[in-house]
C-alpha atoms as a PDB file:
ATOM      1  CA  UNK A   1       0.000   0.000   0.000  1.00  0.00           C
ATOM      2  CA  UNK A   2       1.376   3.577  -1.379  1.00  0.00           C
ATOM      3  CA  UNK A   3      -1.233   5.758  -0.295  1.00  0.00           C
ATOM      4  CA  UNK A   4      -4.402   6.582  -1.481  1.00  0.00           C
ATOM      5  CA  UNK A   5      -6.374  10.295  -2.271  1.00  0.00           C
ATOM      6  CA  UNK A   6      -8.712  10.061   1.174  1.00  0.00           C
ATOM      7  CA  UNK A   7      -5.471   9.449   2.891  1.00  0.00           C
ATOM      8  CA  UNK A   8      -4.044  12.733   1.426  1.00  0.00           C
ATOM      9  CA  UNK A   9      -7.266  14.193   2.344  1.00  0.00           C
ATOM     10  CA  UNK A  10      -7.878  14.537  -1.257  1.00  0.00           C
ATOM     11  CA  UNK A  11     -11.561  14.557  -1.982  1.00  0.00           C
ATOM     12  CA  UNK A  12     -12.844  13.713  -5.510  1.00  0.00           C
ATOM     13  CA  UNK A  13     -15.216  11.200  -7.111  1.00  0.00           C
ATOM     14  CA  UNK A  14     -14.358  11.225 -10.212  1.00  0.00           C
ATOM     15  CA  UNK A  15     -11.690   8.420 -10.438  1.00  0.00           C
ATOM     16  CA  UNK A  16     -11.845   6.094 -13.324  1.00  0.00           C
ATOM     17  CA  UNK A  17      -8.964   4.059 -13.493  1.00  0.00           C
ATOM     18  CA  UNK A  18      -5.409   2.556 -11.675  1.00  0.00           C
ATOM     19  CA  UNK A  19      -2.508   1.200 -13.332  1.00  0.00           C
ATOM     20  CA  UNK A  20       0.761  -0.707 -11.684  1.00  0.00           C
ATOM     21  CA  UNK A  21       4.821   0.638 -12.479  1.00  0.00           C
ATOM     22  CA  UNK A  22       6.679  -2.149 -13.739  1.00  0.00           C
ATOM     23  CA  UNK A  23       8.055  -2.710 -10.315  1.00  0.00           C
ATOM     24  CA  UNK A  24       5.254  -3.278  -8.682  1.00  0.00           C
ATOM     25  CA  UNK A  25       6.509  -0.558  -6.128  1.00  0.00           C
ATOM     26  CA  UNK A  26       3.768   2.223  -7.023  1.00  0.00           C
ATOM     27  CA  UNK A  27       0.620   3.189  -8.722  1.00  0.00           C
ATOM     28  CA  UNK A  28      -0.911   6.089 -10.782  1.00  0.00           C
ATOM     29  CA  UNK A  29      -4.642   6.941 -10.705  1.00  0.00           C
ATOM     30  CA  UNK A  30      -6.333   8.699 -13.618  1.00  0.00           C
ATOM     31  CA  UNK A  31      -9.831  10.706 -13.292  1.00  0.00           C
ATOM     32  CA  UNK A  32     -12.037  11.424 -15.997  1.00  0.00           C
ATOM     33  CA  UNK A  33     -10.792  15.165 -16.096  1.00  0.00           C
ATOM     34  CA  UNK A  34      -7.066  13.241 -17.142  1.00  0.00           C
ATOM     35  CA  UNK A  35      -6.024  14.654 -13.316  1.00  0.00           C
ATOM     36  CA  UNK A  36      -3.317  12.468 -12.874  1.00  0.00           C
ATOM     37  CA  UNK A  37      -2.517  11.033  -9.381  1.00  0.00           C
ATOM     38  CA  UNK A  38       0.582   8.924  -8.405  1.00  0.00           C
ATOM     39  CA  UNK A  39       2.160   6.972  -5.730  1.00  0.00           C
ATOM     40  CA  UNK A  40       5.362   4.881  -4.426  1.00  0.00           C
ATOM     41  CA  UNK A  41       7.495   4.817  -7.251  1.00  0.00           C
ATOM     42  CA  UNK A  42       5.316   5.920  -9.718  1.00  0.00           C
ATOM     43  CA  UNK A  43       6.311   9.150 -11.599  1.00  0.00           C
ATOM     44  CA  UNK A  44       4.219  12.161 -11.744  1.00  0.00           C
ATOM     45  CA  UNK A  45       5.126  13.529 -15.101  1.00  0.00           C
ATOM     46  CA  UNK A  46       2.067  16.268 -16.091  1.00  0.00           C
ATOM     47  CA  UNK A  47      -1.816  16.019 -16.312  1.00  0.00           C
ATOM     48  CA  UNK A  48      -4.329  17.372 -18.521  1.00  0.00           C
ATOM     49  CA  UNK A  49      -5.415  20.161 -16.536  1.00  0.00           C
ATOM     50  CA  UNK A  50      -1.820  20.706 -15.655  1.00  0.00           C
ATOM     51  CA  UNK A  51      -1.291  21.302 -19.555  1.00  0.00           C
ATOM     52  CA  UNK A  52      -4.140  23.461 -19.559  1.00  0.00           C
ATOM     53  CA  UNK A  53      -6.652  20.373 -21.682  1.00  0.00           C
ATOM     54  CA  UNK A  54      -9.895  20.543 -20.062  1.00  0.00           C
ATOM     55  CA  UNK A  55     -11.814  17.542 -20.835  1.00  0.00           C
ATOM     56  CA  UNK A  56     -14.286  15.265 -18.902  1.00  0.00           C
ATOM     57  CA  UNK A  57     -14.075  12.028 -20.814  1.00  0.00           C
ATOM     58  CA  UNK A  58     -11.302  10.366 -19.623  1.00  0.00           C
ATOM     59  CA  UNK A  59     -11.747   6.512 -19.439  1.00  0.00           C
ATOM     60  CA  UNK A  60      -8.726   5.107 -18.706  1.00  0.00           C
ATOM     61  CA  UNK A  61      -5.129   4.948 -18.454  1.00  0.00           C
ATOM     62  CA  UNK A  62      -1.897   3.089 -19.238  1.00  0.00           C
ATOM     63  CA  UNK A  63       1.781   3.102 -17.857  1.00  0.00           C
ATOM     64  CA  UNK A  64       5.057   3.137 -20.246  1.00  0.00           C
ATOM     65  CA  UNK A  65       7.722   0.841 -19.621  1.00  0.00           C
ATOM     66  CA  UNK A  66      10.067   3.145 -18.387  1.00  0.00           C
ATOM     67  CA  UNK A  67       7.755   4.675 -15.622  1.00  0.00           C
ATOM     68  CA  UNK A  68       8.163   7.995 -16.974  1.00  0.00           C
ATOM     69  CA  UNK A  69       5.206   8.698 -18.754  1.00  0.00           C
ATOM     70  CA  UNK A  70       1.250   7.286 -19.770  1.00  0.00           C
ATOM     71  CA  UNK A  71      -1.139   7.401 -22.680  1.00  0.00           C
ATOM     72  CA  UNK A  72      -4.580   8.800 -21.205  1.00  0.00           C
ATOM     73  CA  UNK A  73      -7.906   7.549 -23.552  1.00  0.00           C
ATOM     74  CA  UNK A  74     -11.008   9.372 -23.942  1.00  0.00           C
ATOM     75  CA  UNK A  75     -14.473   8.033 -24.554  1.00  0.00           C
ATOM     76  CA  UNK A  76     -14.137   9.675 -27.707  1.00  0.00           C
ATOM     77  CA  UNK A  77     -10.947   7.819 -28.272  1.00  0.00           C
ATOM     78  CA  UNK A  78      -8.640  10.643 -28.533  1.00  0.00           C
ATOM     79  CA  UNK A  79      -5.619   9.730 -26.947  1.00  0.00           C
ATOM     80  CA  UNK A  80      -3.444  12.182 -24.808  1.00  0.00           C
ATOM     81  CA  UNK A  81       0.341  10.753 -24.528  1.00  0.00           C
ATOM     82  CA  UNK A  82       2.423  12.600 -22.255  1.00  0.00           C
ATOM     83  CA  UNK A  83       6.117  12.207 -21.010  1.00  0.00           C
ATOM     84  CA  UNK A  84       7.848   9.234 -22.800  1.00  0.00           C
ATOM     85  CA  UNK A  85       4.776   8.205 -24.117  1.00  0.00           C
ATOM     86  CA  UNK A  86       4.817   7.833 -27.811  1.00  0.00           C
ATOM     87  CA  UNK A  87       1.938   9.271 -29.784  1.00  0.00           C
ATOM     88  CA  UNK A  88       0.301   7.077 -32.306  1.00  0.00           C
ATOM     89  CA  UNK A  89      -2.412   8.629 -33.374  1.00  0.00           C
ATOM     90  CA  UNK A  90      -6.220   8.340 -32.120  1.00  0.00           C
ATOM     91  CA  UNK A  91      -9.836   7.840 -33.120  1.00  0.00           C
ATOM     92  CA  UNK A  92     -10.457  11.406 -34.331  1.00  0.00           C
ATOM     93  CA  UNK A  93      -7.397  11.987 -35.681  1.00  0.00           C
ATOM     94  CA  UNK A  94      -8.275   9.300 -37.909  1.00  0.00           C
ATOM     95  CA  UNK A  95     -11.789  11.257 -38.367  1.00  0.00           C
ATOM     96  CA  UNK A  96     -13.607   8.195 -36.518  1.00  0.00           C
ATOM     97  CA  UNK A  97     -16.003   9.601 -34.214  1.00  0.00           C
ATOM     98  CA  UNK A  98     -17.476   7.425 -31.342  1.00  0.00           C
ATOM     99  CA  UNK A  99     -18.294   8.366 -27.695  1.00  0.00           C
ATOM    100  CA  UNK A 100     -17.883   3.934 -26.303  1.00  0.00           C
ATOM    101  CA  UNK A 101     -14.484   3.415 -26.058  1.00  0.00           C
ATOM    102  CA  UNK A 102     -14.010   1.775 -22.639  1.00  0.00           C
ATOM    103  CA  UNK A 103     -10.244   0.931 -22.393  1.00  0.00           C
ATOM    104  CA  UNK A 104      -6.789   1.118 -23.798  1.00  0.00           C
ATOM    105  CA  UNK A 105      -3.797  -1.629 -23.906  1.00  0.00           C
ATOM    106  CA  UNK A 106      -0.590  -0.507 -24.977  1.00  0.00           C
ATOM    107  CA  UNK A 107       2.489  -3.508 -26.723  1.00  0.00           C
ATOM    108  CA  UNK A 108       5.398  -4.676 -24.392  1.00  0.00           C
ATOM    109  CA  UNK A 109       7.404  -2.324 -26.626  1.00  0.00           C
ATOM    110  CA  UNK A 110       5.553   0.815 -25.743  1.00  0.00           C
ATOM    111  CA  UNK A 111       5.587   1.179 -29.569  1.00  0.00           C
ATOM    112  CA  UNK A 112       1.629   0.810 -30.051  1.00  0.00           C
ATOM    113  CA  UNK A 113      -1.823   0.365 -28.126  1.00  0.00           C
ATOM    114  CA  UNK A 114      -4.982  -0.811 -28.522  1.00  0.00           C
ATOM    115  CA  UNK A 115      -8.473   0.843 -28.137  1.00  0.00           C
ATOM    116  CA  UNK A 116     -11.874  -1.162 -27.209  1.00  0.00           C
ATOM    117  CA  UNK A 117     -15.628   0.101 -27.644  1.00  0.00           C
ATOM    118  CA  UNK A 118     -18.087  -1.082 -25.640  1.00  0.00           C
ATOM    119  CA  UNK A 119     -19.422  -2.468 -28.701  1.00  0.00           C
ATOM    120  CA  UNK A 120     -16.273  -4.670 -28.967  1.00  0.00           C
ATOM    121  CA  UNK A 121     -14.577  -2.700 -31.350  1.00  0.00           C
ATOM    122  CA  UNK A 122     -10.579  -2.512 -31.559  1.00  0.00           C
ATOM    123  CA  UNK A 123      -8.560  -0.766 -33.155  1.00  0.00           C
ATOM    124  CA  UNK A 124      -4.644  -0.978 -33.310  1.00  0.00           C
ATOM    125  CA  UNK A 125      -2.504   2.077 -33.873  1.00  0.00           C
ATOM    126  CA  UNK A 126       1.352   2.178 -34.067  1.00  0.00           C
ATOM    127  CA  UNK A 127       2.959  -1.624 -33.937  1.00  0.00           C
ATOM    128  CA  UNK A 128      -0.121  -2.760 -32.737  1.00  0.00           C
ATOM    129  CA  UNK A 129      -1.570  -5.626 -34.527  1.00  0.00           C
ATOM    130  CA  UNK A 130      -5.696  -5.743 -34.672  1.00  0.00           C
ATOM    131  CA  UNK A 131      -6.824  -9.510 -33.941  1.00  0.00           C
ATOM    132  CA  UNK A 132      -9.935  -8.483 -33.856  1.00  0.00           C
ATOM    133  CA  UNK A 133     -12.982  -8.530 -31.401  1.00  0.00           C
ATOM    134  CA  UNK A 134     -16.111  -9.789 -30.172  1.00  0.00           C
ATOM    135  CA  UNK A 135     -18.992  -9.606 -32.500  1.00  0.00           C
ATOM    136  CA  UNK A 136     -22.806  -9.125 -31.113  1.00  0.00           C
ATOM    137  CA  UNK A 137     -21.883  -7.925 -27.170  1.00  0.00           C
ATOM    138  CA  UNK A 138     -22.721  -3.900 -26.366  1.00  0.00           C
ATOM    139  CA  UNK A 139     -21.179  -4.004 -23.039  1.00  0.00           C
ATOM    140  CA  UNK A 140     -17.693  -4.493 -23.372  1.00  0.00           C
ATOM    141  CA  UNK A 141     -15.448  -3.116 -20.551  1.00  0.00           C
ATOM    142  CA  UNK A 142     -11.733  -3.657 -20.823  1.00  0.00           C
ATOM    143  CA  UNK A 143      -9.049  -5.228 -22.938  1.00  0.00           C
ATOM    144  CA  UNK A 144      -5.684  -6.602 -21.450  1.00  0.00           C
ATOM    145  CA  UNK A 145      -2.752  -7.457 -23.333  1.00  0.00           C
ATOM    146  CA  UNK A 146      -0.871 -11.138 -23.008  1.00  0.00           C
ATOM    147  CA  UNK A 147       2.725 -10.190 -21.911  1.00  0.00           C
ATOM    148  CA  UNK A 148       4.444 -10.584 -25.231  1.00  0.00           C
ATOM    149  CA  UNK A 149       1.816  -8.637 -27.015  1.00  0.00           C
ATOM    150  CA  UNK A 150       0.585 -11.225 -29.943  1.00  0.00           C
ATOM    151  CA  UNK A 151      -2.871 -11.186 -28.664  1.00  0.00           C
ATOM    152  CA  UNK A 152      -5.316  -9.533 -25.898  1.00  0.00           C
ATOM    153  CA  UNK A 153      -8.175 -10.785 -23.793  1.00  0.00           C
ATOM    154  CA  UNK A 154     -11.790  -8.885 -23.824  1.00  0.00           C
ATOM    155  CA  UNK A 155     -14.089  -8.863 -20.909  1.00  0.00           C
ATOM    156  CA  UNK A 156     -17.356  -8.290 -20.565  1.00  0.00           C
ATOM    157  CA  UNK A 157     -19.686  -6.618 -17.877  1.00  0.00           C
ATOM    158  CA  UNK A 158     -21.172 -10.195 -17.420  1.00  0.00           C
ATOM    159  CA  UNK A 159     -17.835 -11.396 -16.944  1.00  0.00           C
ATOM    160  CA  UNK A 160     -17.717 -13.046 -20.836  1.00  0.00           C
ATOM    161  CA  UNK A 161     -13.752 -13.345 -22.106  1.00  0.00           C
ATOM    162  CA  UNK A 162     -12.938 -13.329 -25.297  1.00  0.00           C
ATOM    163  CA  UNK A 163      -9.488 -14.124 -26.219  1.00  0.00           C
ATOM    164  CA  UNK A 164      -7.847 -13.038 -29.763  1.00  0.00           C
ATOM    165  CA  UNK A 165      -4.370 -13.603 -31.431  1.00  0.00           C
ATOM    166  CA  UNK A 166      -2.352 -15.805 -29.024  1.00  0.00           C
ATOM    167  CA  UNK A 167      -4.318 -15.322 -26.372  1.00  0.00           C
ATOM    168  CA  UNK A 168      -5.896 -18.725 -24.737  1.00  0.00           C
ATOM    169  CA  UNK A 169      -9.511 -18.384 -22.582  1.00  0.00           C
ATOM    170  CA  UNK A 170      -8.915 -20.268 -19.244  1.00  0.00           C
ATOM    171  CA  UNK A 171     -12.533 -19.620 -18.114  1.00  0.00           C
ATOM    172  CA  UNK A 172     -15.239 -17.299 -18.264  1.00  0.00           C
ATOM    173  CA  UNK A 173     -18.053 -16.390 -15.510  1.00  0.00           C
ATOM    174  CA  UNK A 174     -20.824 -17.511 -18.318  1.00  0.00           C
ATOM    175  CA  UNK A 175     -18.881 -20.743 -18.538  1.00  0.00           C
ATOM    176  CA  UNK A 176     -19.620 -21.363 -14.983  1.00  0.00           C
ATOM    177  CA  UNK A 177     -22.907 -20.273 -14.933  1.00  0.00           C
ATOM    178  CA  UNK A 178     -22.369 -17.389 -12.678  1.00  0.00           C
ATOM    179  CA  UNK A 179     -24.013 -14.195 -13.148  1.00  0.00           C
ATOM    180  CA  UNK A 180     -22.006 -11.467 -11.496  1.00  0.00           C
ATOM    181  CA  UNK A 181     -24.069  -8.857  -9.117  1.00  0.00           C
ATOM    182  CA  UNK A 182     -22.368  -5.754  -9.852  1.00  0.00           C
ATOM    183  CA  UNK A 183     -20.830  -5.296 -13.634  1.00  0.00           C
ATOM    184  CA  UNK A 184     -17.301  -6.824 -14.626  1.00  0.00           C
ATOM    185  CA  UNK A 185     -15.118  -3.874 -14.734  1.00  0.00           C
ATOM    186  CA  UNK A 186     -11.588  -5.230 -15.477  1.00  0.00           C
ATOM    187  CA  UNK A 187      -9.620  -8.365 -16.307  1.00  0.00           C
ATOM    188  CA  UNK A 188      -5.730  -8.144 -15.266  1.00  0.00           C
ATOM    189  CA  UNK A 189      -3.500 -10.940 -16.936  1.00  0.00           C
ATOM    190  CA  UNK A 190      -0.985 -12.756 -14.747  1.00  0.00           C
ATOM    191  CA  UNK A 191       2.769 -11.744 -15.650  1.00  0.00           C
ATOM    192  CA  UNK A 192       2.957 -15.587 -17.231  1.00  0.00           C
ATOM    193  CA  UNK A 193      -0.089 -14.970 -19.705  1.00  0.00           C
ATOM    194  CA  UNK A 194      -1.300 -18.077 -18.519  1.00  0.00           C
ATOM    195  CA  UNK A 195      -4.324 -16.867 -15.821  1.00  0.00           C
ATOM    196  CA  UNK A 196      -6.330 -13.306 -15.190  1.00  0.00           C
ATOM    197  CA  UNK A 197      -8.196 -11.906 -12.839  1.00  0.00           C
ATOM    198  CA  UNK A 198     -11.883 -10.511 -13.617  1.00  0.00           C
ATOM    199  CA  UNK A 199     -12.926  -7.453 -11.365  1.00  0.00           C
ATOM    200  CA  UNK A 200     -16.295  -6.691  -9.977  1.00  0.00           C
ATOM    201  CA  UNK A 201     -17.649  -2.983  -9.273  1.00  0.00           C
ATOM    202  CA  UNK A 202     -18.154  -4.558  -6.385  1.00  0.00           C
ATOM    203  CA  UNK A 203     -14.514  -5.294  -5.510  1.00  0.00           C
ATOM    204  CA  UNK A 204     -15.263  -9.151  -6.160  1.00  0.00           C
ATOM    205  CA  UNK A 205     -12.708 -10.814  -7.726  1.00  0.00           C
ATOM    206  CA  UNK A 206     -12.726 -14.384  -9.971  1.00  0.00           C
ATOM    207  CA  UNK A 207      -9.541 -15.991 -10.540  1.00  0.00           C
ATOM    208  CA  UNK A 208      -9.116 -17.769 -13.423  1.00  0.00           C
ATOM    209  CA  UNK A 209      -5.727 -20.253 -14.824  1.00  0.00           C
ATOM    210  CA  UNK A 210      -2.964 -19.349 -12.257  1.00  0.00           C
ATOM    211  CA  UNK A 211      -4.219 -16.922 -11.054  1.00  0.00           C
ATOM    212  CA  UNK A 212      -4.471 -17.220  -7.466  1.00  0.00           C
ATOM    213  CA  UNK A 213      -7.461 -16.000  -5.464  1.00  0.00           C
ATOM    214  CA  UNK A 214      -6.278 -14.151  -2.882  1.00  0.00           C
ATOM    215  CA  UNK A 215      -9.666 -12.867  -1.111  1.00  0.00           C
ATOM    216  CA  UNK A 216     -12.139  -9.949  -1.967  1.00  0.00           C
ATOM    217  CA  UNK A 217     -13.676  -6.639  -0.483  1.00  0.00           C
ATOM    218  CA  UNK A 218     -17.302  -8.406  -0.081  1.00  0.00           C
ATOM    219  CA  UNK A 219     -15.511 -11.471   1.441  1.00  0.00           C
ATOM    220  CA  UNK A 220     -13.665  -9.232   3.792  1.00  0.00           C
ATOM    221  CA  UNK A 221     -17.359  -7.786   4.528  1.00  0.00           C
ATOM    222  CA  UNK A 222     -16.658  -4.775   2.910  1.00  0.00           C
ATOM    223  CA  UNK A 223     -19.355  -3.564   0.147  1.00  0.00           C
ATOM    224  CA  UNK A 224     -19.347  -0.816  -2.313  1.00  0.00           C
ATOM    225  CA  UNK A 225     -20.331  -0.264  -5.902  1.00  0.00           C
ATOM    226  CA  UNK A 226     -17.934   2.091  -7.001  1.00  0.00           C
ATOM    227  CA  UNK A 227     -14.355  -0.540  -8.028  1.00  0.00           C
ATOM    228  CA  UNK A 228     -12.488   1.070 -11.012  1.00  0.00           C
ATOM    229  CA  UNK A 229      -9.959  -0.749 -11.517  1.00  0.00           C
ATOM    230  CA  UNK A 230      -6.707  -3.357 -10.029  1.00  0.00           C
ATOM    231  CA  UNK A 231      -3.523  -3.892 -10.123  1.00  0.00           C
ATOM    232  CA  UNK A 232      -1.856  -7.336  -9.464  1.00  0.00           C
ATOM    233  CA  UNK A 233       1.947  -7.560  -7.596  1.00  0.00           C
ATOM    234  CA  UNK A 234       4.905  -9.237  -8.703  1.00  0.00           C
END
């Protein structure tokens, strides 16, 4: 634990999502304003209102390599990159224009990401290859990449995973007949490609492959509605 906003005595509620450094030794939080928040080892390098972009569509976030610097997504798909974040062009640059993208997934090289609609939609910009995407689902959430970037993993709000490229399923909620009470929010790969975790909104978490389950805010008695986003350790 690095810290968190309430413990700063930091009071917003407009957080949308939390991404590791590559240590595992920090975090950085994003809101939907592109305020950027970090702690441990993370590096602050700028924000959008801190560069004077005033937006309220922010949907997500995602970490470079180095630690010094983070692509920001809207849910128009415009993509902010700032620090040592390459830019690689974006949804309306391209003169698509949507208001569902849900999530962004950059390569292991930092030399590309990937951008997911709720309708299931990707699309790949710099060395990112497109594998394509679930057909016939409106409620898409996230997209995670496997570690050597041939292939990604979509989850649904119902907890559905669709893997594409080199990607392999090792389970869905569907599969096991169980229907989630709060939405799916995230899915975060294990660091061998071989496992993932699905998140809940409610902080429940399903453990799939080798991934190991490791407990859950409603199992610890704790209940909200409100889970963004996780980060898995070393």
């Amino acid at each position: 634990f690095f810290g968190s906003l309430p413990g700063l005595g930091v009071r917003v509620n407009n957080i949308v999502g939390m991404v590791p450094t590559f240590d595992d030794q920090g975090y950085f939080l994003v809101g939907s304003d592109g305020g950027v928040f970090a702690f441990g080892d993370a590096g602050f390098v700028n924000s959008l209102p801190g560069l004077g972009v005033r937006v309220n569509n922010i949907v997500g976030i995602e970490p470079t390599l180095d630690g010094k610097g983070y692509w920001l997504i809207g849910s128009d798909g415009g993509v902010f990159a700032i620090g040592s974040a390459g830019f690689q062009n974006s949804l309306p640059g391209l003169g698509i224009h949507v208001n569902n993208i849900v999530g962004i997934a950059a390569t292991p090289d930092d030399g590309g990401y990937w951008v997911l609609a709720s309708t299931g939609a990707v699309y790949a910009f710099g060395d990112a290859t497109n594998f394509g995407g679930p057909t016939g689902v409106n409620n898409a959430t996230a997209i995670a990449a496997t570690p050597t970037g041939n292939g990604y993993w979509v989850v649904t709000a119902s907890g559905a995973v669709f893997p594409f490229g080199a990607a392999t399923s090792f389970g869905s909620l569907p599969a096991l007949g169980v229907t989630p009470a709060f939405p799916v929010i995230g899915i975060v790969p294990t660091t061998t490609g071989h496992g993932y975790w699905l998140i809940g909104a409610d902080g429940g978490l399903f453990a799939f492959g080798d991934a190991a389950f490791q407990g859950s805010l409603p199992g610890l008695g704790i209940h909200v509605s409100n889970i963004v986003g996780a980060v898995p350790t070393g």
